[in-house]
C-alpha atoms as a PDB file:
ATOM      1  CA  UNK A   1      24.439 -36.044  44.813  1.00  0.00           C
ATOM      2  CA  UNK A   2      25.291 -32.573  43.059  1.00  0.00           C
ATOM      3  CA  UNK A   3      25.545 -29.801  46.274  1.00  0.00           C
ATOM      4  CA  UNK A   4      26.553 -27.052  44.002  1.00  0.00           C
ATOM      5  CA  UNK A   5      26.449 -25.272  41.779  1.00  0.00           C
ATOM      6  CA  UNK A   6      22.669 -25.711  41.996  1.00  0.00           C
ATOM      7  CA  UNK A   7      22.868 -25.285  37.747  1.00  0.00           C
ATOM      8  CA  UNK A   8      24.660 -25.456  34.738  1.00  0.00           C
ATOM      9  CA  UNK A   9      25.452 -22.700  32.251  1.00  0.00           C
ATOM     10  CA  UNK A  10      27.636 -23.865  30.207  1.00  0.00           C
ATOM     11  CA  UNK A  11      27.040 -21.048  27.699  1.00  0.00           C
ATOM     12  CA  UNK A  12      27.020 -21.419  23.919  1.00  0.00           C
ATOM     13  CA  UNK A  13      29.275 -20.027  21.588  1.00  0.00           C
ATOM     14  CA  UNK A  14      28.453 -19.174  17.634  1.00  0.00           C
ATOM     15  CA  UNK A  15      29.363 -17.118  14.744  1.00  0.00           C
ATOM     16  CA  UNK A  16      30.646 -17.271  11.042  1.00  0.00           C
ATOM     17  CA  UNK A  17      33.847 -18.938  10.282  1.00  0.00           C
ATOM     18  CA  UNK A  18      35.249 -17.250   6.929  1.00  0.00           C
ATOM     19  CA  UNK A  19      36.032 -19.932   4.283  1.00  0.00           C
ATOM     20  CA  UNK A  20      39.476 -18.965   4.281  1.00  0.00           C
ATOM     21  CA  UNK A  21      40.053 -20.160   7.798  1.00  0.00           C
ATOM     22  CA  UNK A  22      38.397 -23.706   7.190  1.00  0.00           C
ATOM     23  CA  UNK A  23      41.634 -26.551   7.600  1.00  0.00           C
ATOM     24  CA  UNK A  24      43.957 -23.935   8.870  1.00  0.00           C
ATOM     25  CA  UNK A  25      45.738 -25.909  11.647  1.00  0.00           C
ATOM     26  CA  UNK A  26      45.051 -23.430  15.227  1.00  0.00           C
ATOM     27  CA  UNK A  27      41.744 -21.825  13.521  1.00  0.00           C
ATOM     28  CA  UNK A  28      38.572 -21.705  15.037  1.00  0.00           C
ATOM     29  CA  UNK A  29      37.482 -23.764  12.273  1.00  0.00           C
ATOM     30  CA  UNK A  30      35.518 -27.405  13.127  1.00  0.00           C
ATOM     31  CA  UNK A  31      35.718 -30.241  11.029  1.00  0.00           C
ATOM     32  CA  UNK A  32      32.576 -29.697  10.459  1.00  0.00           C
ATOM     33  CA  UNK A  33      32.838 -26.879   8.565  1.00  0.00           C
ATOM     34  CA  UNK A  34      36.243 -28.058   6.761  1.00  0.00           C
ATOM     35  CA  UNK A  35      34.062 -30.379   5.379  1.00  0.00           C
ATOM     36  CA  UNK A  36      31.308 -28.178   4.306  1.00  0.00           C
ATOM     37  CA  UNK A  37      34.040 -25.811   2.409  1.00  0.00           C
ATOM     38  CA  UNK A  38      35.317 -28.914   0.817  1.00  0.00           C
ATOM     39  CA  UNK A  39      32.165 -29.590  -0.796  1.00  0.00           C
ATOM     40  CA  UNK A  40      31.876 -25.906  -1.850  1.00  0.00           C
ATOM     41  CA  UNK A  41      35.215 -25.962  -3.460  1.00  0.00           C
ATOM     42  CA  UNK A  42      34.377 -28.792  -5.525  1.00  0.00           C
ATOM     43  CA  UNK A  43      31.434 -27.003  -6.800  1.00  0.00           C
ATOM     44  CA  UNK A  44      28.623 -29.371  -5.019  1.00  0.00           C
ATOM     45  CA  UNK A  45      26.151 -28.040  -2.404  1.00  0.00           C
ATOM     46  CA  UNK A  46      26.037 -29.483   0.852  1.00  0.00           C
ATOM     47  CA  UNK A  47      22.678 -27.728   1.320  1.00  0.00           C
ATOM     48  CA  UNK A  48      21.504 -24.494   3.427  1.00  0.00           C
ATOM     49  CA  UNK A  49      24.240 -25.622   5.984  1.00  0.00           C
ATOM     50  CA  UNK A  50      26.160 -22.405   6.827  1.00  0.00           C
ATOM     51  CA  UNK A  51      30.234 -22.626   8.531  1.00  0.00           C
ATOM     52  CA  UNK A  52      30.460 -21.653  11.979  1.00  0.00           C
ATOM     53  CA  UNK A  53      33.163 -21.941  14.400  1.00  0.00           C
ATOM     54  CA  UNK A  54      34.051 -23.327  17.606  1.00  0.00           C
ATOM     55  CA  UNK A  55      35.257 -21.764  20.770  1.00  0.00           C
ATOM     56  CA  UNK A  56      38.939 -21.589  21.023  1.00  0.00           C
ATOM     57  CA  UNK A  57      39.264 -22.062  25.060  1.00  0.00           C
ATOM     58  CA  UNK A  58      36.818 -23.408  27.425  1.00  0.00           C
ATOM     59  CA  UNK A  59      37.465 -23.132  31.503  1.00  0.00           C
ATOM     60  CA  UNK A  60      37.076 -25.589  34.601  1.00  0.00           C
ATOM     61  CA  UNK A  61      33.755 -25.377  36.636  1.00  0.00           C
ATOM     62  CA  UNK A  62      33.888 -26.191  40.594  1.00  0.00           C
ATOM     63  CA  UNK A  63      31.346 -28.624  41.974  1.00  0.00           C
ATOM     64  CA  UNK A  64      30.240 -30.277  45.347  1.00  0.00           C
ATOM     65  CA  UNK A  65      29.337 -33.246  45.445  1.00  0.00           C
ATOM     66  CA  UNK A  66      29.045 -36.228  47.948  1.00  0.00           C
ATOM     67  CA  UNK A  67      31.091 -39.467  47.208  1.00  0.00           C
ATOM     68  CA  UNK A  68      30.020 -43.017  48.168  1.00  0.00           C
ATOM     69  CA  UNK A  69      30.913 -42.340  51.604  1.00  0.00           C
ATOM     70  CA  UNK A  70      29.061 -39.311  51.841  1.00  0.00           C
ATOM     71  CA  UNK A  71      31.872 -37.018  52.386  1.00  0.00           C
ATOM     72  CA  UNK A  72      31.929 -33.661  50.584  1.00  0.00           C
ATOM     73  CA  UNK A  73      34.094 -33.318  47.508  1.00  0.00           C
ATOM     74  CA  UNK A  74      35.680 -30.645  45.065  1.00  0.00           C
ATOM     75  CA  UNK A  75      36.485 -31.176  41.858  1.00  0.00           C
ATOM     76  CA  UNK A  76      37.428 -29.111  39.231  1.00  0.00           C
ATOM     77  CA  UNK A  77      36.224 -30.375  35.698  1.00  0.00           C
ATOM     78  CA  UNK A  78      37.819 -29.348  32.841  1.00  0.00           C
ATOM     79  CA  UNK A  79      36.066 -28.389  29.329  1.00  0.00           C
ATOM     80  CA  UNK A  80      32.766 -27.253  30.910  1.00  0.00           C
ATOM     81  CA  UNK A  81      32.174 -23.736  30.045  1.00  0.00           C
ATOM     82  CA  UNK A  82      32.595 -21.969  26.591  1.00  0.00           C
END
């Protein structure tokens, strides 16, 4: 069982990715929207789907928890908040 954090807020991060930045290696870009610019370029429409981008770092979260043994345990996870 979870001890703490009693929640998880991993946050969400948005916004526009100019097309210029789409399959620039180190970007913000996502596949995703590589994809979607590809299609542009070739003159076909992919739909109403707009670029975005990604976050560029995400940090480790603490948690509490009790192993098999019911001992109390830290870990730090990577990759958990934007």
């Amino acid at each position: 069982w979870i001890i703490a954090p009693t929640g998880y807020y991993g946050n969400y991060c948005e916004g526009s990715c100019p097309a210029y930045l789409a399959g620039v290696p180190g970007s913000a870009s996502s596949f995703h929207t590589a994809v979607v610019n590809q299609y542009r370029m070739r003159g076909l429409n992919p739909g109403a789907v707009n670029s975005c981008c990604i976050p560029t770092k995400l940090s480790t979260m603490s948690m509490l928890y009790f192993d098999d043994e019911y001992n109390i345990v830290k870990r730090d996870v990577p990759n958990m908040i934007v």
